[in-house]
N, C-alpha and C. Protein backbone atom coordinates (compact mmCIF):
# COMPACT_ATOMS: atom_id res chain seq x y z
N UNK A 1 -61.57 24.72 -24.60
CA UNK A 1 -61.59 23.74 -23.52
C UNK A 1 -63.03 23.30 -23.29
N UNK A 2 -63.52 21.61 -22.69
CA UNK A 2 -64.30 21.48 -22.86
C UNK A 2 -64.22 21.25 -21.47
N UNK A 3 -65.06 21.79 -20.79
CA UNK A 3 -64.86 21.38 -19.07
C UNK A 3 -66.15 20.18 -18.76
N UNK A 4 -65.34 18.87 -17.57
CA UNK A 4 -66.00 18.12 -17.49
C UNK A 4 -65.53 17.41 -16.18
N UNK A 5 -66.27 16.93 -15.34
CA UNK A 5 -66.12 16.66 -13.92
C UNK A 5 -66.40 15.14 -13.38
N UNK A 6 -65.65 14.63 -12.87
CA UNK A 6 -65.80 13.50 -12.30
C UNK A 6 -65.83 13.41 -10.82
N UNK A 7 -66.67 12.41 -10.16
CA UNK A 7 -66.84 12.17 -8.82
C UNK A 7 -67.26 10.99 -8.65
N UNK A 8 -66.91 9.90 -7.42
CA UNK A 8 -66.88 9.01 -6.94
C UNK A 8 -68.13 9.10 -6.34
N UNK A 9 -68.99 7.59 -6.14
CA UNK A 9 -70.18 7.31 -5.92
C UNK A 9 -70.20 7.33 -4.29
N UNK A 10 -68.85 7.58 -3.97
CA UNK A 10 -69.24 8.02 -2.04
C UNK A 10 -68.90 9.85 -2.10
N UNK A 11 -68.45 10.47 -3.17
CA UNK A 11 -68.29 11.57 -3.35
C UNK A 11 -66.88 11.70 -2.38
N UNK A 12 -66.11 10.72 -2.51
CA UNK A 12 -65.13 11.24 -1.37
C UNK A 12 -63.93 11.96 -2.25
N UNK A 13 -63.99 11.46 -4.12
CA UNK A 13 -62.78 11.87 -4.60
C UNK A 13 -63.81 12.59 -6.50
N UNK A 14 -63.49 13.93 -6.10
CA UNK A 14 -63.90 14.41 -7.20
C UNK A 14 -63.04 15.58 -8.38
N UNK A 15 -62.86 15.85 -9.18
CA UNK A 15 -62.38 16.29 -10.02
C UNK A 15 -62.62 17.00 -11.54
N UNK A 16 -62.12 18.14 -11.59
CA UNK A 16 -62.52 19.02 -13.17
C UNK A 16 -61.16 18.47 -13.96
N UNK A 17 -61.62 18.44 -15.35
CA UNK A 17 -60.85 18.46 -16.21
C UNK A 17 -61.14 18.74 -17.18
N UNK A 18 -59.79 18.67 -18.40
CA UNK A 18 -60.32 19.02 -19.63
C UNK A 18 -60.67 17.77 -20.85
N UNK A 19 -61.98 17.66 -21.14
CA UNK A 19 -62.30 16.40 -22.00
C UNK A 19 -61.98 17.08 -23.24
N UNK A 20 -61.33 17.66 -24.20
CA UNK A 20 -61.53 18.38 -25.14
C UNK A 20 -60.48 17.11 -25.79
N UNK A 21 -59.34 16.50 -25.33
CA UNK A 21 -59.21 15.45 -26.20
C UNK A 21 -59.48 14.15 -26.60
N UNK A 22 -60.43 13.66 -25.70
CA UNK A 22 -61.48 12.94 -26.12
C UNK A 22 -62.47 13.28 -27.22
N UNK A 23 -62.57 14.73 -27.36
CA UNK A 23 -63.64 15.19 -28.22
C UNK A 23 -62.54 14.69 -29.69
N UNK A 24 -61.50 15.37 -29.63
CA UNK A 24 -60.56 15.26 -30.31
C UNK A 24 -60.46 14.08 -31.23
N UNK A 25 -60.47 13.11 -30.77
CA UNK A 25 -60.11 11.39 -31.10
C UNK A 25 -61.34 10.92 -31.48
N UNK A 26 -62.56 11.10 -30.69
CA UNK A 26 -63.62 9.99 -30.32
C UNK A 26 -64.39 9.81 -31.48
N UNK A 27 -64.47 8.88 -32.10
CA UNK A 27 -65.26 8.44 -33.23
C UNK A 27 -66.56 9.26 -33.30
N UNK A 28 -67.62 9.24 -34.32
CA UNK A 28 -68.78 10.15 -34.50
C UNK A 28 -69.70 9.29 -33.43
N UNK A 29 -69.82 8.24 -34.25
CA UNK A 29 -71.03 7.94 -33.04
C UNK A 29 -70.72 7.65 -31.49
N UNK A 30 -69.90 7.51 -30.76
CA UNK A 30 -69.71 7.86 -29.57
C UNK A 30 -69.85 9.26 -29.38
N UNK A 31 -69.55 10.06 -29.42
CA UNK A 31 -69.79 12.02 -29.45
C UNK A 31 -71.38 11.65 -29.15
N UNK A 32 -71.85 11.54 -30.81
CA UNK A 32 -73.31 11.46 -30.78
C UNK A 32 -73.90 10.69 -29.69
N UNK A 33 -74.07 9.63 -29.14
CA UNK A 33 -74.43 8.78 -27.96
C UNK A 33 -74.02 9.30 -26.87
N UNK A 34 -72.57 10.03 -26.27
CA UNK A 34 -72.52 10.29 -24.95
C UNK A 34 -73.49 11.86 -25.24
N UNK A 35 -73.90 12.46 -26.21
CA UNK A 35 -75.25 13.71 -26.42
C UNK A 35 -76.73 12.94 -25.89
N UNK A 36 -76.81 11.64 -26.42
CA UNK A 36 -77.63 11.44 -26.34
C UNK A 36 -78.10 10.93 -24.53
N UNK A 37 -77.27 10.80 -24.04
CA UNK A 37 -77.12 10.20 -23.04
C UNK A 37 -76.65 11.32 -21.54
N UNK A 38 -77.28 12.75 -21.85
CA UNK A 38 -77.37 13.52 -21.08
C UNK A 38 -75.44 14.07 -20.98
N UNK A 39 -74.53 14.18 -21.65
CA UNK A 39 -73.22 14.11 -21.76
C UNK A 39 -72.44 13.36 -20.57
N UNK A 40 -73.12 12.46 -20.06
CA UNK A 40 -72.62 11.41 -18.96
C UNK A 40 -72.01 10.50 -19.16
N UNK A 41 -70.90 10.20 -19.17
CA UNK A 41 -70.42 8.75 -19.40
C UNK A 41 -68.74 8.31 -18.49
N UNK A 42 -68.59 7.08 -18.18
CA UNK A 42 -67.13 6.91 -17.96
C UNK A 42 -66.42 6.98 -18.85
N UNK A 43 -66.85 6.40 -20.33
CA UNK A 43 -65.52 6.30 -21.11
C UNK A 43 -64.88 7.81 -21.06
N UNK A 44 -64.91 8.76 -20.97
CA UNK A 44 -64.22 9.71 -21.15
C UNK A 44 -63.31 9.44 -20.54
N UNK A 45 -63.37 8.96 -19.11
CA UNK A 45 -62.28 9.25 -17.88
C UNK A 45 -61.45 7.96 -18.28
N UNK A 46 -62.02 6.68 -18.34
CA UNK A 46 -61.84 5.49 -19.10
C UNK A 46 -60.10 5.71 -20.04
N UNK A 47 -60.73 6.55 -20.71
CA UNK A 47 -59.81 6.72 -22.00
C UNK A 47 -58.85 7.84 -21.97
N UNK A 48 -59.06 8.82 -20.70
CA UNK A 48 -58.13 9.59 -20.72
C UNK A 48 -57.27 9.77 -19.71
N UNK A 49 -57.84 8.79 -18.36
CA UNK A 49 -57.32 8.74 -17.28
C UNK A 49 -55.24 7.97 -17.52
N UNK A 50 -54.96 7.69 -18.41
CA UNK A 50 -53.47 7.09 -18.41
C UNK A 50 -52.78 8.25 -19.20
N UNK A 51 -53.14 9.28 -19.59
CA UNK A 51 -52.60 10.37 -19.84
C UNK A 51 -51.55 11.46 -19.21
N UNK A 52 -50.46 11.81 -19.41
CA UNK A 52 -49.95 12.40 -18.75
C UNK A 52 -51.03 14.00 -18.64
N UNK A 53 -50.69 14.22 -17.58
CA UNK A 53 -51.04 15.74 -17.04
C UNK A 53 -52.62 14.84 -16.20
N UNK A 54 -53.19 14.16 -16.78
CA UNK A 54 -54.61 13.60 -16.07
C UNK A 54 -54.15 12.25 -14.86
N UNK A 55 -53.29 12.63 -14.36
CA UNK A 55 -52.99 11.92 -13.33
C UNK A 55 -54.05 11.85 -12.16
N UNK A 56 -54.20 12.81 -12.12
CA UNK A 56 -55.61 13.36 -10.77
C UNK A 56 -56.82 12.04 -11.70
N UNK A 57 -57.16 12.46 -12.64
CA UNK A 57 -58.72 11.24 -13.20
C UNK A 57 -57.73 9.90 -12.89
N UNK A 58 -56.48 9.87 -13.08
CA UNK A 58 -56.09 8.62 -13.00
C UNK A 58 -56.32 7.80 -11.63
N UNK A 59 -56.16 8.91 -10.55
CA UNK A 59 -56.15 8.41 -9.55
C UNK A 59 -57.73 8.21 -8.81
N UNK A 60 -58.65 9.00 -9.45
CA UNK A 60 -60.10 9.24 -9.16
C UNK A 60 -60.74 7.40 -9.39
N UNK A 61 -60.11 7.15 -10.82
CA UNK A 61 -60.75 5.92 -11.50
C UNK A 61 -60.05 5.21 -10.51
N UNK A 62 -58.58 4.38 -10.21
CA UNK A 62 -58.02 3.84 -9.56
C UNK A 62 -58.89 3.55 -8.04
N UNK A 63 -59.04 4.78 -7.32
CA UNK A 63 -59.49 4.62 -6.02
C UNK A 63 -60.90 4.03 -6.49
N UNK A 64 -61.82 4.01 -7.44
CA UNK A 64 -63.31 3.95 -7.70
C UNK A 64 -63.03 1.88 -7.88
N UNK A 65 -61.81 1.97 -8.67
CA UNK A 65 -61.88 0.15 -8.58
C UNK A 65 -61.50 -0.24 -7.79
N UNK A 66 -60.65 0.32 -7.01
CA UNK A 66 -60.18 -0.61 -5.77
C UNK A 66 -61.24 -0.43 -4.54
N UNK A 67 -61.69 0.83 -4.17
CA UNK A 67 -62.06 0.98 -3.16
C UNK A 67 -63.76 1.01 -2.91
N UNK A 68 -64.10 0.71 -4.15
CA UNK A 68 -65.82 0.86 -4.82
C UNK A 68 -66.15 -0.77 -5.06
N UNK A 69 -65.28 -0.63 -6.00
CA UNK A 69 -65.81 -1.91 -7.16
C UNK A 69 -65.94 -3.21 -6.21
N UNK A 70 -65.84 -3.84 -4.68
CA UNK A 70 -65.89 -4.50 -4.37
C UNK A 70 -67.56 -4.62 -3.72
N UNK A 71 -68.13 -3.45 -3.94
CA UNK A 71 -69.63 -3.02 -3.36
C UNK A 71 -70.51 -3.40 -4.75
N UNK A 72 -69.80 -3.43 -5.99
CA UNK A 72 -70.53 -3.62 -6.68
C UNK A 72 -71.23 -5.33 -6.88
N UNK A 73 -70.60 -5.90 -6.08
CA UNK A 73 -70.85 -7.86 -5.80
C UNK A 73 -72.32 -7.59 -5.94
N UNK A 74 -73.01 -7.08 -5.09
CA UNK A 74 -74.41 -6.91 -4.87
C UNK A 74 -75.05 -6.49 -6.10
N UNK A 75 -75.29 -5.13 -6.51
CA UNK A 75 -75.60 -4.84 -7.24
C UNK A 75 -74.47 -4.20 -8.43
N UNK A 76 -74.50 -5.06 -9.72
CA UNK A 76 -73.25 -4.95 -10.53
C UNK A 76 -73.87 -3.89 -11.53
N UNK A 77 -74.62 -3.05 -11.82
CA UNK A 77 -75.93 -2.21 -12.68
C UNK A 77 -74.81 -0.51 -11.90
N UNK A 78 -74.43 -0.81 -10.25
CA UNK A 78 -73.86 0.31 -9.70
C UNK A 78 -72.55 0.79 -10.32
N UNK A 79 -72.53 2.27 -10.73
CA UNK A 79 -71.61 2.42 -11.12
C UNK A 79 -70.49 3.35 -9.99
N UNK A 80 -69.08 2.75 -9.90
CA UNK A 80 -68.48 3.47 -8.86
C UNK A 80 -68.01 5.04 -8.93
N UNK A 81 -68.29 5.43 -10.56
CA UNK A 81 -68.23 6.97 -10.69
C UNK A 81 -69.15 7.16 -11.66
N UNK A 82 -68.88 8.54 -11.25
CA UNK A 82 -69.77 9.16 -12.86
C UNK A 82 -68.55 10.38 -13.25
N UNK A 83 -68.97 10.84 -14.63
CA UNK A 83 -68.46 12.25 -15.43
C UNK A 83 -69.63 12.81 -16.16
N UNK A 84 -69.68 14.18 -16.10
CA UNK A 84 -70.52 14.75 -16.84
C UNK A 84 -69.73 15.93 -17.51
N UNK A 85 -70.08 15.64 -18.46
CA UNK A 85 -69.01 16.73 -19.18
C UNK A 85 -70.64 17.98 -20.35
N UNK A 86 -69.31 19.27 -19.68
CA UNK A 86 -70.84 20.61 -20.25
C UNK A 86 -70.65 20.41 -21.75
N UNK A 87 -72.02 20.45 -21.73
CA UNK A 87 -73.15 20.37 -23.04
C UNK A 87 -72.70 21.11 -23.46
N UNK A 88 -73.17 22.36 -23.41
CA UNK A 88 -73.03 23.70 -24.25
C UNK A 88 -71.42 24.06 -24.27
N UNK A 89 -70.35 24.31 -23.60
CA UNK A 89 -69.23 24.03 -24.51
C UNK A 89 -68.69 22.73 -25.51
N UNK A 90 -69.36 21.83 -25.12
CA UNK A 90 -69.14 20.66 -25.97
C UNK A 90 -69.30 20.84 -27.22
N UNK A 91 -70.89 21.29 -27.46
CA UNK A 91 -71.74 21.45 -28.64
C UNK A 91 -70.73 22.55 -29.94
N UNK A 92 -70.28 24.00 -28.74
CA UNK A 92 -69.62 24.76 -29.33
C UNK A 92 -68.12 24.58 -29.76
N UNK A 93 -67.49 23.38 -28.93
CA UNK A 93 -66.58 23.06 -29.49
C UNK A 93 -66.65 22.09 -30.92
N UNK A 94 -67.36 21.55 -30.87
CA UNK A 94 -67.62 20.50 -32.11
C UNK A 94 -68.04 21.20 -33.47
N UNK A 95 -69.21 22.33 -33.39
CA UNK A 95 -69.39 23.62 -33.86
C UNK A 95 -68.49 24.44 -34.54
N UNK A 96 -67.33 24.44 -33.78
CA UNK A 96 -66.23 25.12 -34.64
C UNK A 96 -65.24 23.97 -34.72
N UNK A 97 -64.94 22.74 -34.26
CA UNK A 97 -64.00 21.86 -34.71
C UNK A 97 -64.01 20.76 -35.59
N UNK A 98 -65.41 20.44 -35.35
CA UNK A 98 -66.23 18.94 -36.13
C UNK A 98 -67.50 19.68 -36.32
N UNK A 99 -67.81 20.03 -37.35
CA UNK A 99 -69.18 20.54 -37.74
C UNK A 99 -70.20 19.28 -38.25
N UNK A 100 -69.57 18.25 -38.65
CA UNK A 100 -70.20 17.17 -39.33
C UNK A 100 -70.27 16.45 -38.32
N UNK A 101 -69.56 16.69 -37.10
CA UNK A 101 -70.37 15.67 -35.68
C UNK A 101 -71.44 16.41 -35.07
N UNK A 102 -71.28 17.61 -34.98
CA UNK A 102 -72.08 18.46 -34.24
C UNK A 102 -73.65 19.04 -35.00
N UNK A 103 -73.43 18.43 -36.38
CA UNK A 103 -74.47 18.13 -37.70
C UNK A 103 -75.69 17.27 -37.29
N UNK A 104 -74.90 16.03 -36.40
CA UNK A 104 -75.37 14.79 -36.14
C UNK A 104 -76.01 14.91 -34.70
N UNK A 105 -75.54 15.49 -33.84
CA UNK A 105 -76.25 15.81 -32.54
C UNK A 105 -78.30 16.32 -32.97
N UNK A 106 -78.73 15.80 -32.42
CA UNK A 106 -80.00 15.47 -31.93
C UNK A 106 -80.57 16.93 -31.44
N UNK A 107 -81.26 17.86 -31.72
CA UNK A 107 -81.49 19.22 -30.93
C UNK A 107 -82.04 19.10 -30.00
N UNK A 108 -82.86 17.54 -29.37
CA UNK A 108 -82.68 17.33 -28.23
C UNK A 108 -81.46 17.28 -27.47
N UNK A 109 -80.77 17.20 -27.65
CA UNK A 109 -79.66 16.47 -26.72
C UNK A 109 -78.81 17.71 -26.84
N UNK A 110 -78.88 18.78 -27.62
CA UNK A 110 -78.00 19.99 -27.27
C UNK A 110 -78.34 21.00 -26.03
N UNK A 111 -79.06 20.30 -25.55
CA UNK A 111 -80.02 21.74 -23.98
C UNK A 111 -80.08 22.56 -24.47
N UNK A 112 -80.97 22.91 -25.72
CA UNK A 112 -81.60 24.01 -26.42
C UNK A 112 -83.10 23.53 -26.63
N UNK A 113 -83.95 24.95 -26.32
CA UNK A 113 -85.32 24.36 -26.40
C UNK A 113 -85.85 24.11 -28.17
C-alpha cells in the first residue's frame, strides 16, 4: 500500500487513501515527474476519485469544485486541493513492482541524502 492524503485548501475536508493504483497504471514519466515534484500532485485524486471504494476522494474533489473553485476567479494559479502521497513507500513500492520506473527516479527526489 502506498499511503497518500488529500485536503482541501480551507482544510475543512481531508482524507487518507490508497494511491497504489495509480502507481499501478500511471505511465513512466508521470511517476517520474509527480518524484520530481515533491510527490504532490492532483492527478492522483483526479484519476482515482470515480473509483469504487474511493468515494470519500470522490467527494473531497467534488466539494473542492463546487465549493472552492468559485474563489479561484481571482487568482486561477490557486489550487482548491492538494495530495501528497509518501515518498518512501512509493519509492519501495516501485522497487519491488516497477524497478525500471524506480531506475528512473532522480536520487534527489527519493528523500535520501
Amino acid at each position: 500500500m502506498i499511503h497518500a492524503t488529500c485536503h482541501t485548501a480551507d482544510n475543512i475536508r481531508c482524507l487518507e487513501f490508497d494511491a497504489t493504483p495509480w502507481f499501478s497504471e500511471a505511465n513512466a514519466p508521470s511517476i517520474v515527474d509527480l518524484a520530481q515534484r515533491g510527490w504532490a500532485s492532483t492527478a492522483i485524486a483526479d484519476s482515482l476519485e470515480g473509483r469504487r471504494g474511493y468515494e470519500g476522494l470522490h467527494d473531497l474533489v467534488e466539494y473542492a469544485a463546487k465549493r472552492l473553485q468559485p474563489d479561484t476567479i481571482e487568482d486561477p494559479a490557486w489550487e482548491t486541493f492538494a495530495c501528497l502521497v509518501d515518498g518512501p513507500e512509493a519509492i519501495a513500492w516501485l522497487e519491488k513492482n516497477r524497478p525500471d520506473v524506480a531506475a528512473r527516479i532522480p536520487i534527489r527526489s527519493r528523500g535520501q541524502p
